[in-house]
PDB file of N, CA and C in Angstrom:
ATOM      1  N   UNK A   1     176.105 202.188  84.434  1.00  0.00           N
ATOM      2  CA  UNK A   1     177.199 202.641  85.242  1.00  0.00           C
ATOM      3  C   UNK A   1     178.354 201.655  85.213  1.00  0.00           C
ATOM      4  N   UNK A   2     178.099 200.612  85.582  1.00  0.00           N
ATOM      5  CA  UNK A   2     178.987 199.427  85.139  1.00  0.00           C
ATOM      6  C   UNK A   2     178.760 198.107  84.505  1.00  0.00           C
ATOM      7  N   UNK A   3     180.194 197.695  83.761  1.00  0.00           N
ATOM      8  CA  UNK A   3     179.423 196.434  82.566  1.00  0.00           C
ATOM      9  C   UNK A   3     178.713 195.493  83.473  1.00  0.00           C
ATOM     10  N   UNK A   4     178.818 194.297  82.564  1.00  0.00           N
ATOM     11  CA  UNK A   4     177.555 193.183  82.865  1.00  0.00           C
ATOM     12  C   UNK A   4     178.089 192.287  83.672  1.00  0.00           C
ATOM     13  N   UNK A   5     178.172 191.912  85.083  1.00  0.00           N
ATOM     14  CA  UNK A   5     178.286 190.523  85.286  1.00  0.00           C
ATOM     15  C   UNK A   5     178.741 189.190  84.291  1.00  0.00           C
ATOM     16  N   UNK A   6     178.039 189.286  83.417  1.00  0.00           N
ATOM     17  CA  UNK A   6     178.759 188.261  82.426  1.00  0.00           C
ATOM     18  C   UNK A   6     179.613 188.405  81.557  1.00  0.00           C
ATOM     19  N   UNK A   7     181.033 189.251  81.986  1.00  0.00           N
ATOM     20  CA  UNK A   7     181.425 189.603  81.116  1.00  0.00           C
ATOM     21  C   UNK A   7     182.435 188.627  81.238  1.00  0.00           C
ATOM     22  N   UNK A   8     183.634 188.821  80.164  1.00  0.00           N
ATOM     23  CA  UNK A   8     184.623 187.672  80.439  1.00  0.00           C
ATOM     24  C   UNK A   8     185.730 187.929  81.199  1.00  0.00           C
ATOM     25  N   UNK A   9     186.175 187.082  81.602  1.00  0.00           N
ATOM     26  CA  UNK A   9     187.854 187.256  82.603  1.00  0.00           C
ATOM     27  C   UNK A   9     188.379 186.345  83.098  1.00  0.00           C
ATOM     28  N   UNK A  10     189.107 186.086  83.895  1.00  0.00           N
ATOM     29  CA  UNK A  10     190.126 185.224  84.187  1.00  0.00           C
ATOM     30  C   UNK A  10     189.232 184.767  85.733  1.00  0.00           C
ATOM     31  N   UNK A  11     189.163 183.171  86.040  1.00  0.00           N
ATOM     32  CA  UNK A  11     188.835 183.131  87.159  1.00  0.00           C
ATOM     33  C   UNK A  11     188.582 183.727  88.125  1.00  0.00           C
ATOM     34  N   UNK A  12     190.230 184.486  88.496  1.00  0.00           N
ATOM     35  CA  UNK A  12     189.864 185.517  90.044  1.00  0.00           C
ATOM     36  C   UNK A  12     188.854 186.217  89.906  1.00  0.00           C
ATOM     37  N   UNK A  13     189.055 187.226  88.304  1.00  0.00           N
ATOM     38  CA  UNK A  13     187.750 187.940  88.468  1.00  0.00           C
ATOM     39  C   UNK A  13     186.722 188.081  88.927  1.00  0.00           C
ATOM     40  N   UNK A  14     186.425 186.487  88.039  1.00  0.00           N
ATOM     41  CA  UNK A  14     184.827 186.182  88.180  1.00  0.00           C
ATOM     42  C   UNK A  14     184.786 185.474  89.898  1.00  0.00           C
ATOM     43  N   UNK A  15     185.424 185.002  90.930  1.00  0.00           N
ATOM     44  CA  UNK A  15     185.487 184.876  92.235  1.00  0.00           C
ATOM     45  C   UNK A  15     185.407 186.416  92.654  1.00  0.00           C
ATOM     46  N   UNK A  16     186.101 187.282  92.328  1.00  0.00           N
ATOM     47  CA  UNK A  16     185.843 188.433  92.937  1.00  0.00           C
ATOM     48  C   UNK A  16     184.802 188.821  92.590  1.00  0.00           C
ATOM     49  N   UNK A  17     184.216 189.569  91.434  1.00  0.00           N
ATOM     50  CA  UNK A  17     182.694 189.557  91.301  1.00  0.00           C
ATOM     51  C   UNK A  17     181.853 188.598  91.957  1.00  0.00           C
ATOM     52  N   UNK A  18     182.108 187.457  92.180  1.00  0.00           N
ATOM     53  CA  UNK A  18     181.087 186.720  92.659  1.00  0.00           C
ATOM     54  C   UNK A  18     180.882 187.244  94.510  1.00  0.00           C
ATOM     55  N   UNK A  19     182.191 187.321  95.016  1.00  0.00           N
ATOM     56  CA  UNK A  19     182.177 187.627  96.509  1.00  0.00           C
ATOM     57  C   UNK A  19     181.969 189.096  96.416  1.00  0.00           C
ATOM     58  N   UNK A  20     182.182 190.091  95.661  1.00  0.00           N
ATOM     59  CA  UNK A  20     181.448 191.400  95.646  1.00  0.00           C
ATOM     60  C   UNK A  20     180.510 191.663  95.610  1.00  0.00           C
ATOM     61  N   UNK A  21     179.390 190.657  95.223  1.00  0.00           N
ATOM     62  CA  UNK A  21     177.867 190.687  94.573  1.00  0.00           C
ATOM     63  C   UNK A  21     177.589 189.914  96.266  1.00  0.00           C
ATOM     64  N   UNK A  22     177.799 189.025  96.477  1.00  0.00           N
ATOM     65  CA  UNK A  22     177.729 188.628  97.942  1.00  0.00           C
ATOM     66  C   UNK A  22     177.623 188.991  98.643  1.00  0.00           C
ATOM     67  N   UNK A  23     178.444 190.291  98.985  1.00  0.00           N
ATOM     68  CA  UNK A  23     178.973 191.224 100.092  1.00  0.00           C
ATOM     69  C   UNK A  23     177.991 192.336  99.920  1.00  0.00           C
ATOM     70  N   UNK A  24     177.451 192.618  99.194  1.00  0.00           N
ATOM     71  CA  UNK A  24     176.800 193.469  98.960  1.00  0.00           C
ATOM     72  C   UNK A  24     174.880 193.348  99.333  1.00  0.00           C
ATOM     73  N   UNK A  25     174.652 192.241  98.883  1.00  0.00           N
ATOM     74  CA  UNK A  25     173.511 191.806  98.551  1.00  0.00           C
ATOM     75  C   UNK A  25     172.367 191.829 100.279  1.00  0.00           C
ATOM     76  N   UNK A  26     171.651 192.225 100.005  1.00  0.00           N
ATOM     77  CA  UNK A  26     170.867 192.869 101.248  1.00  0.00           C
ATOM     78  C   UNK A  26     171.269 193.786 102.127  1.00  0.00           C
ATOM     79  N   UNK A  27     172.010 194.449 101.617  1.00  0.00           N
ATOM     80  CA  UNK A  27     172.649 196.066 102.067  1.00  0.00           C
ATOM     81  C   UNK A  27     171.929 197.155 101.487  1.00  0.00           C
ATOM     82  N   UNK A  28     172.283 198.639 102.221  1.00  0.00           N
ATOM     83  CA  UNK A  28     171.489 199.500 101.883  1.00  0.00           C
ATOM     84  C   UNK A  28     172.181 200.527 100.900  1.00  0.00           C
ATOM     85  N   UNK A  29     173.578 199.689 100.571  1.00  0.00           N
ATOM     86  CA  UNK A  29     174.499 200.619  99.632  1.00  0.00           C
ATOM     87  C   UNK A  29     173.890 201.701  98.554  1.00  0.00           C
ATOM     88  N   UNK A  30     174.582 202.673  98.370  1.00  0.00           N
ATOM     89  CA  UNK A  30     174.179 203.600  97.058  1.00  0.00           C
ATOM     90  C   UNK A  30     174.510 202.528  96.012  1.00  0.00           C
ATOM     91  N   UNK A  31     174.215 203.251  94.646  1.00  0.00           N
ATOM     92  CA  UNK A  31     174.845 202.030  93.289  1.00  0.00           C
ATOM     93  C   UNK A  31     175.924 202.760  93.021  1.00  0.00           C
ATOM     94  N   UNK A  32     176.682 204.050  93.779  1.00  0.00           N
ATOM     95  CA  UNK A  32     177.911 204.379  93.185  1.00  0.00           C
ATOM     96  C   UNK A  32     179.193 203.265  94.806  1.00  0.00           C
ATOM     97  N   UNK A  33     178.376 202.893  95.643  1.00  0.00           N
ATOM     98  CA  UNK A  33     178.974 202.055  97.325  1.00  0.00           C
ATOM     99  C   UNK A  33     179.226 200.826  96.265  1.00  0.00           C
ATOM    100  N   UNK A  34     178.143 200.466  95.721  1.00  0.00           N
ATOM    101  CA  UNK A  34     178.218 198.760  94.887  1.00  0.00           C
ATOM    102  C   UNK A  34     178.673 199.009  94.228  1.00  0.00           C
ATOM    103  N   UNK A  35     179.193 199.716  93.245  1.00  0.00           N
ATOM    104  CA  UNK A  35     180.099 199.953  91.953  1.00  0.00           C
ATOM    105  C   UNK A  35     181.247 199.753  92.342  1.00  0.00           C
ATOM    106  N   UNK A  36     181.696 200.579  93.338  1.00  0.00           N
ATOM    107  CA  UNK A  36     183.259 200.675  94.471  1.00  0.00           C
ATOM    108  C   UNK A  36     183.705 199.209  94.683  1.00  0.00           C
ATOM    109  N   UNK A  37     182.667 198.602  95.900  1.00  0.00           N
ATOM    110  CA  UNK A  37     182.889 197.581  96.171  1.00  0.00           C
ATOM    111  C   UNK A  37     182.880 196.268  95.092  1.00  0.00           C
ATOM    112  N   UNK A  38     182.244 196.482  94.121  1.00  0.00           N
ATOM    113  CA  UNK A  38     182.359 195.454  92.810  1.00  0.00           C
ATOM    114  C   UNK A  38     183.811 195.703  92.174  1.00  0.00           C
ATOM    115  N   UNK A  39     184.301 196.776  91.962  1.00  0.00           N
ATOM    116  CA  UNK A  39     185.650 197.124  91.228  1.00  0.00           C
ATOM    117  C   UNK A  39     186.718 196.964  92.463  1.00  0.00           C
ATOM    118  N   UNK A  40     186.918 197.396  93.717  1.00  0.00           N
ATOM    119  CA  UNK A  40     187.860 197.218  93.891  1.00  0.00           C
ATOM    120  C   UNK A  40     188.731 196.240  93.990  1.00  0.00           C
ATOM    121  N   UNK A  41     188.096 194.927  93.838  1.00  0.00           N
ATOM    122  CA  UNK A  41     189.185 193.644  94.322  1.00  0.00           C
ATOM    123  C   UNK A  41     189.181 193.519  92.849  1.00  0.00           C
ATOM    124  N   UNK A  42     188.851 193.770  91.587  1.00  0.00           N
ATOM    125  CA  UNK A  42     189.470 193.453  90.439  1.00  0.00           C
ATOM    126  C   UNK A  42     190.416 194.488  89.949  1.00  0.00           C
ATOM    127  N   UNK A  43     189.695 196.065  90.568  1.00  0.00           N
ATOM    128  CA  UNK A  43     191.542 196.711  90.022  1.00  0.00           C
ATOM    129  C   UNK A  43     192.664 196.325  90.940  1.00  0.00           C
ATOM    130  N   UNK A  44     192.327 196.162  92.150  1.00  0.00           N
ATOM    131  CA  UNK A  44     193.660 195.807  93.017  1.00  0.00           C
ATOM    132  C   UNK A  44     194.555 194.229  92.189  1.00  0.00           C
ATOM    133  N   UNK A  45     193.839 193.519  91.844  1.00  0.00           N
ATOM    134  CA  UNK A  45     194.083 192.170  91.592  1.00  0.00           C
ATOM    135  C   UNK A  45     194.670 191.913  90.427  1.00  0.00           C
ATOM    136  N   UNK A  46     194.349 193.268  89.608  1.00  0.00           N
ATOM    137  CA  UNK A  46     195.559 193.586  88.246  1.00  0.00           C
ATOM    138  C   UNK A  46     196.870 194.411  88.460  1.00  0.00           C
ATOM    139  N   UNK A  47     196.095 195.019  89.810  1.00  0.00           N
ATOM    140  CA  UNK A  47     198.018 195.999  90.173  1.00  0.00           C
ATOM    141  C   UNK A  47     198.798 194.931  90.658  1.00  0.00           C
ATOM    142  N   UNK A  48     197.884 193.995  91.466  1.00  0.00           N
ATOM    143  CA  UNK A  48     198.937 193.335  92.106  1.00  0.00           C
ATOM    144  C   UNK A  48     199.503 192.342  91.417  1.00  0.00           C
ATOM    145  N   UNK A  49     198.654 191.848  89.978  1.00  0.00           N
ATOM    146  CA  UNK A  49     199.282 190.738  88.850  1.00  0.00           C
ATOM    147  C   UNK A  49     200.019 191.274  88.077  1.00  0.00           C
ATOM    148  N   UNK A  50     200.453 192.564  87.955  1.00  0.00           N
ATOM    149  CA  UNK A  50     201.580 193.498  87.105  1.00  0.00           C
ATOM    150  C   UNK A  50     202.384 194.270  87.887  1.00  0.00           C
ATOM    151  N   UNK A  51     203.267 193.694  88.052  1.00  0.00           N
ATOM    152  CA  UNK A  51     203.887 194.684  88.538  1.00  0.00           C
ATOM    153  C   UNK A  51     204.690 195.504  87.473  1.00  0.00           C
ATOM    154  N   UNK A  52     204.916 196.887  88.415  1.00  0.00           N
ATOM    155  CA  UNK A  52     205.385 198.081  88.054  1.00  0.00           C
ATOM    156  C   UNK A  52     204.079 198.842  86.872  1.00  0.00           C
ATOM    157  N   UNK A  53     202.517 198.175  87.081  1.00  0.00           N
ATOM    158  CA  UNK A  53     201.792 198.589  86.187  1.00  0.00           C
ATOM    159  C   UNK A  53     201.637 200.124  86.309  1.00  0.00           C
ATOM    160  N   UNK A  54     201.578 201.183  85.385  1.00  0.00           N
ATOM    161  CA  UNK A  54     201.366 202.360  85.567  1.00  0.00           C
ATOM    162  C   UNK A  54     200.012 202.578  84.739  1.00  0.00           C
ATOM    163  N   UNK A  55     199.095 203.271  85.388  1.00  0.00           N
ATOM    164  CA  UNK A  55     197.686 203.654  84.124  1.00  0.00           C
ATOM    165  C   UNK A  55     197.087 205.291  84.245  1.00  0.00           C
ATOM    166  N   UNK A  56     197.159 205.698  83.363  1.00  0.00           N
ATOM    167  CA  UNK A  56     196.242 207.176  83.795  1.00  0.00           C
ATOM    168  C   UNK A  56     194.899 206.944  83.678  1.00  0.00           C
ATOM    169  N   UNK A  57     194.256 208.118  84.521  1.00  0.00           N
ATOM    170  CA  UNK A  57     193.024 207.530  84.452  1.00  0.00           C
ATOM    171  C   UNK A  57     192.117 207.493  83.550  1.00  0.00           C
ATOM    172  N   UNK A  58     191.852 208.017  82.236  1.00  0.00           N
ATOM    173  CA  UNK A  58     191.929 207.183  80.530  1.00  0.00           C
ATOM    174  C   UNK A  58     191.956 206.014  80.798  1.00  0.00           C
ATOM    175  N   UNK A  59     193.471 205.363  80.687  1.00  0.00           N
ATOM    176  CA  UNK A  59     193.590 204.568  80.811  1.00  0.00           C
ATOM    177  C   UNK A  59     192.944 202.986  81.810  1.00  0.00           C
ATOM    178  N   UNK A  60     192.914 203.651  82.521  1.00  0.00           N
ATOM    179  CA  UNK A  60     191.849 203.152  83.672  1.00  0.00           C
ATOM    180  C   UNK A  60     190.342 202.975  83.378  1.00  0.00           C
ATOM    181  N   UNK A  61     190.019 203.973  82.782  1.00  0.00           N
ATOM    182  CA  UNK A  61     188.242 203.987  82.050  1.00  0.00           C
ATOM    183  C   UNK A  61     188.474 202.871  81.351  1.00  0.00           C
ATOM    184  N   UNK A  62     189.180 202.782  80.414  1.00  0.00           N
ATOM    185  CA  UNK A  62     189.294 201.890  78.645  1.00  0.00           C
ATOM    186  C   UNK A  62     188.983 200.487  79.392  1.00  0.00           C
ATOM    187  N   UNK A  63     190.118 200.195  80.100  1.00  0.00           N
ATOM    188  CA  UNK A  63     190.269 198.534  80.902  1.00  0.00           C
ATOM    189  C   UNK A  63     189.171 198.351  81.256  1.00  0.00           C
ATOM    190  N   UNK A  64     188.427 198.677  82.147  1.00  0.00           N
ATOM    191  CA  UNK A  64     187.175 198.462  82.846  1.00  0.00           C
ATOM    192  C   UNK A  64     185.923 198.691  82.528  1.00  0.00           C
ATOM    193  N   UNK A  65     186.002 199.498  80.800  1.00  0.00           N
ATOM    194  CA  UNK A  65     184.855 199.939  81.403  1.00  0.00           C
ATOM    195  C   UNK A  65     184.295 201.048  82.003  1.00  0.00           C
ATOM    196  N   UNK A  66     184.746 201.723  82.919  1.00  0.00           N
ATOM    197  CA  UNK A  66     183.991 202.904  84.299  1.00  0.00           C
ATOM    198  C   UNK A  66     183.492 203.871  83.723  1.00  0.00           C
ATOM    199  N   UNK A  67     182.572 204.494  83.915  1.00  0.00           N
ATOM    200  CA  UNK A  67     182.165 205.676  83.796  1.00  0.00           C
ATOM    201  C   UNK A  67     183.008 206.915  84.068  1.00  0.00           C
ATOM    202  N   UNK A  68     183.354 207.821  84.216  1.00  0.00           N
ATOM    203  CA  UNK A  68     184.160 209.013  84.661  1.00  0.00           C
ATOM    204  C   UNK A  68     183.789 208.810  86.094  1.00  0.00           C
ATOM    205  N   UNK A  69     182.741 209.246  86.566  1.00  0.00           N
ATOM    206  CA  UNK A  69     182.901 209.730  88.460  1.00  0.00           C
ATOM    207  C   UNK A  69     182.656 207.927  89.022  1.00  0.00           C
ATOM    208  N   UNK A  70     182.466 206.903  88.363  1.00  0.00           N
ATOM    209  CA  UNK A  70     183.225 205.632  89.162  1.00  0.00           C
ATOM    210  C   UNK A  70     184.306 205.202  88.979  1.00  0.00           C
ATOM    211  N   UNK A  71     185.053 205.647  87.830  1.00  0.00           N
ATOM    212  CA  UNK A  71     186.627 205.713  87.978  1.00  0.00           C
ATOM    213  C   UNK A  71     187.026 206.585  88.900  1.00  0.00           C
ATOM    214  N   UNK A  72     186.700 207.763  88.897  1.00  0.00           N
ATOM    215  CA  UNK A  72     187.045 208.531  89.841  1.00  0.00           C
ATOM    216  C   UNK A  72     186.879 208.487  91.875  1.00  0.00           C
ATOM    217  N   UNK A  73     185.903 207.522  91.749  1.00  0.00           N
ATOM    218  CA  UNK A  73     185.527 207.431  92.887  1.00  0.00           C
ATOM    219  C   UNK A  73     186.490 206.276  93.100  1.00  0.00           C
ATOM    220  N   UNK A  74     187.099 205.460  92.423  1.00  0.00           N
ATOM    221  CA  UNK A  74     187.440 204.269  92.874  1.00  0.00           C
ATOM    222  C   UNK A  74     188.859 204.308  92.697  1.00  0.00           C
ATOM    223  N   UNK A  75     189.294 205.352  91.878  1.00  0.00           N
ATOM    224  CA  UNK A  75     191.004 205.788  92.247  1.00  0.00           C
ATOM    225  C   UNK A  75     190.884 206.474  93.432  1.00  0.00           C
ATOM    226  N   UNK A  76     190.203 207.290  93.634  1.00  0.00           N
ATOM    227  CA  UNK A  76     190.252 208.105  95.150  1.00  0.00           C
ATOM    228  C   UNK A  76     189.980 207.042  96.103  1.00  0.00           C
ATOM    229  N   UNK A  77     189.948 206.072  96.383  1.00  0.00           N
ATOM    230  CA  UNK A  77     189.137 205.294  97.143  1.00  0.00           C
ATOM    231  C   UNK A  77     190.616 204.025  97.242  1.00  0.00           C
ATOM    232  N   UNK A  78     191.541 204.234  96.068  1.00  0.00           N
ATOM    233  CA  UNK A  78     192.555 203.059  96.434  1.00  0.00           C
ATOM    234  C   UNK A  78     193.548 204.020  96.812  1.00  0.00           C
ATOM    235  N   UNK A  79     193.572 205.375  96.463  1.00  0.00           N
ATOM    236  CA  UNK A  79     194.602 205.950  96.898  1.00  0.00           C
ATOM    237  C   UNK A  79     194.257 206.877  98.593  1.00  0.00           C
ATOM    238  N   UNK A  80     193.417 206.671  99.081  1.00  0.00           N
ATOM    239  CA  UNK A  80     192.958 206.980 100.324  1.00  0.00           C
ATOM    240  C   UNK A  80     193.467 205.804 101.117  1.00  0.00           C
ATOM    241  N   UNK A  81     193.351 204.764 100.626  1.00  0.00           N
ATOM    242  CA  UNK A  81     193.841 203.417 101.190  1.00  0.00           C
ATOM    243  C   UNK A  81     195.313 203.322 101.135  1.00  0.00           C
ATOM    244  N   UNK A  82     196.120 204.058 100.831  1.00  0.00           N
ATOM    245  CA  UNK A  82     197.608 204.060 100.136  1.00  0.00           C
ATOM    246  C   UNK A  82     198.017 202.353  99.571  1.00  0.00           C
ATOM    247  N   UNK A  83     196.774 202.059  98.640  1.00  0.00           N
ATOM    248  CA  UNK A  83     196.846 200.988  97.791  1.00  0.00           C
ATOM    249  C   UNK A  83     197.670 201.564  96.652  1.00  0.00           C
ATOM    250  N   UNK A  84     197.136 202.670  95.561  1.00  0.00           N
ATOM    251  CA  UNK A  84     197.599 203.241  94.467  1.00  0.00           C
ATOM    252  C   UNK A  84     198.299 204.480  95.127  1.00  0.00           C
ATOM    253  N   UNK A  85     199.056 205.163  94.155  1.00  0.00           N
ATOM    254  CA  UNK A  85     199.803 206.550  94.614  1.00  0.00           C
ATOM    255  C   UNK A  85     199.455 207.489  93.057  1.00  0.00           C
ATOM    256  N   UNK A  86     199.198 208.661  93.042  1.00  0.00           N
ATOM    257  CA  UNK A  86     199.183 209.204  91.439  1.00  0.00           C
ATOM    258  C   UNK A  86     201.007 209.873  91.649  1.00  0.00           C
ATOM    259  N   UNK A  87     201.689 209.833  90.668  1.00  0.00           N
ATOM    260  CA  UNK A  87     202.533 209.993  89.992  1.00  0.00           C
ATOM    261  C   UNK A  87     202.329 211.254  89.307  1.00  0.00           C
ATOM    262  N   UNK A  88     203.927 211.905  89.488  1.00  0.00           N
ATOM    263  CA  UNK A  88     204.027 212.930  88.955  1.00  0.00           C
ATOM    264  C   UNK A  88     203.852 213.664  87.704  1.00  0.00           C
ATOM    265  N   UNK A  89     203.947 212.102  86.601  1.00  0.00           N
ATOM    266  CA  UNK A  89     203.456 212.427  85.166  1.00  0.00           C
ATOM    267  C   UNK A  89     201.928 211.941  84.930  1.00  0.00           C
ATOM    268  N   UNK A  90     201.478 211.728  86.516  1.00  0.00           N
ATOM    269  CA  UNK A  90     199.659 211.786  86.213  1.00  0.00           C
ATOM    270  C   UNK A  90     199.289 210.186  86.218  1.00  0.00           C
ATOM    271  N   UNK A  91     199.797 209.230  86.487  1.00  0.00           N
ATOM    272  CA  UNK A  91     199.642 207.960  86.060  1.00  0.00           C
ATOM    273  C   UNK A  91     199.533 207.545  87.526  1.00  0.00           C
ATOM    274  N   UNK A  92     198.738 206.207  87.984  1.00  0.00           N
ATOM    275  CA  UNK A  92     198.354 206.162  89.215  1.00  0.00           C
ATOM    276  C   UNK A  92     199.334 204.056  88.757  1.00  0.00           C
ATOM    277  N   UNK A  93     199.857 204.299  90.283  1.00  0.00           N
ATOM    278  CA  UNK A  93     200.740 202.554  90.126  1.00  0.00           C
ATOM    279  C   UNK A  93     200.686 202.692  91.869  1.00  0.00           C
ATOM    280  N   UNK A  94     200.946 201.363  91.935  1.00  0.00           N
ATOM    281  CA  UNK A  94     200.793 200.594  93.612  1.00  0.00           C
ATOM    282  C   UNK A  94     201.919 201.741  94.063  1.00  0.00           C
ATOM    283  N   UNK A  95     201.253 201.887  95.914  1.00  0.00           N
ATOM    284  CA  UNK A  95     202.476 203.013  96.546  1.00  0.00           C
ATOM    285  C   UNK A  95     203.626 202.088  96.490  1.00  0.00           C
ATOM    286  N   UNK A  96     203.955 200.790  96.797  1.00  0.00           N
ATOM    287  CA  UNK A  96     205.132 200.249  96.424  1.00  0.00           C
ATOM    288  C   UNK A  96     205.915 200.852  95.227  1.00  0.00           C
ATOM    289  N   UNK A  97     205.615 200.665  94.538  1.00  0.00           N
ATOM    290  CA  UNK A  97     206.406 200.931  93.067  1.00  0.00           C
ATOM    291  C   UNK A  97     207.208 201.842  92.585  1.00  0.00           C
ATOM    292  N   UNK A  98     208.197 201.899  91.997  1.00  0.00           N
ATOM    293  CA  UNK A  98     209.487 203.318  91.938  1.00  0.00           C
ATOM    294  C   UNK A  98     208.200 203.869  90.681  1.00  0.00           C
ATOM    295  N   UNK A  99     208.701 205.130  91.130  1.00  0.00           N
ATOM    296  CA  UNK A  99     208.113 205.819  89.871  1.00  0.00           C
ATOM    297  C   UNK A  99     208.250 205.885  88.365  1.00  0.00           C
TER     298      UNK A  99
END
């Protein structure tokens, strides 16, 4: 469902994976709750290191990795938060951002 823990990345990442695996650990989460909570502080942490980033959700699979319904669960899940917004030509970018 999702890659490996050891995969490579830039510090924050691997701090965010590390405090996601933390946060998680003796909980009664589903593995699609731990998938969520493992991805969201690393997609937020690339919208928020690019700005004006735009991605469809393709695009979104390729970067990460995700499966279809944990990409899906985890765009619905930043845009419930009015973290991401989807865009009229289908592309999901921070609600800040001009279209």
């Amino acid at each position: 469902m999702r890659t490996t823990i050891d995969q490579p990345g830039t510090l924050g990442e691997a701090a965010s994976r590390r405090d996601s695996e933390e946060a998680v650990m003796g909980t009664n989460m589903s593995p699609m709750q731990t998938a969520i909570t493992h991805w969201l502080p690393i997609v937020r942490g690339e919208f928020l290191e690019v700005p004006g980033l735009h991605l469809t959700k393709p695009q979104v699979r390729r970067l990460w990795g995700l499966d279809p319904s944990t990409c899906d669960a985890l765009l619905d899940v930043l845009v419930d938060r009015r973290f991401l917004k989807q865009t009229n030509n289908g592309t999901y970018a921070r609600v800040d951002a001009s279209n």
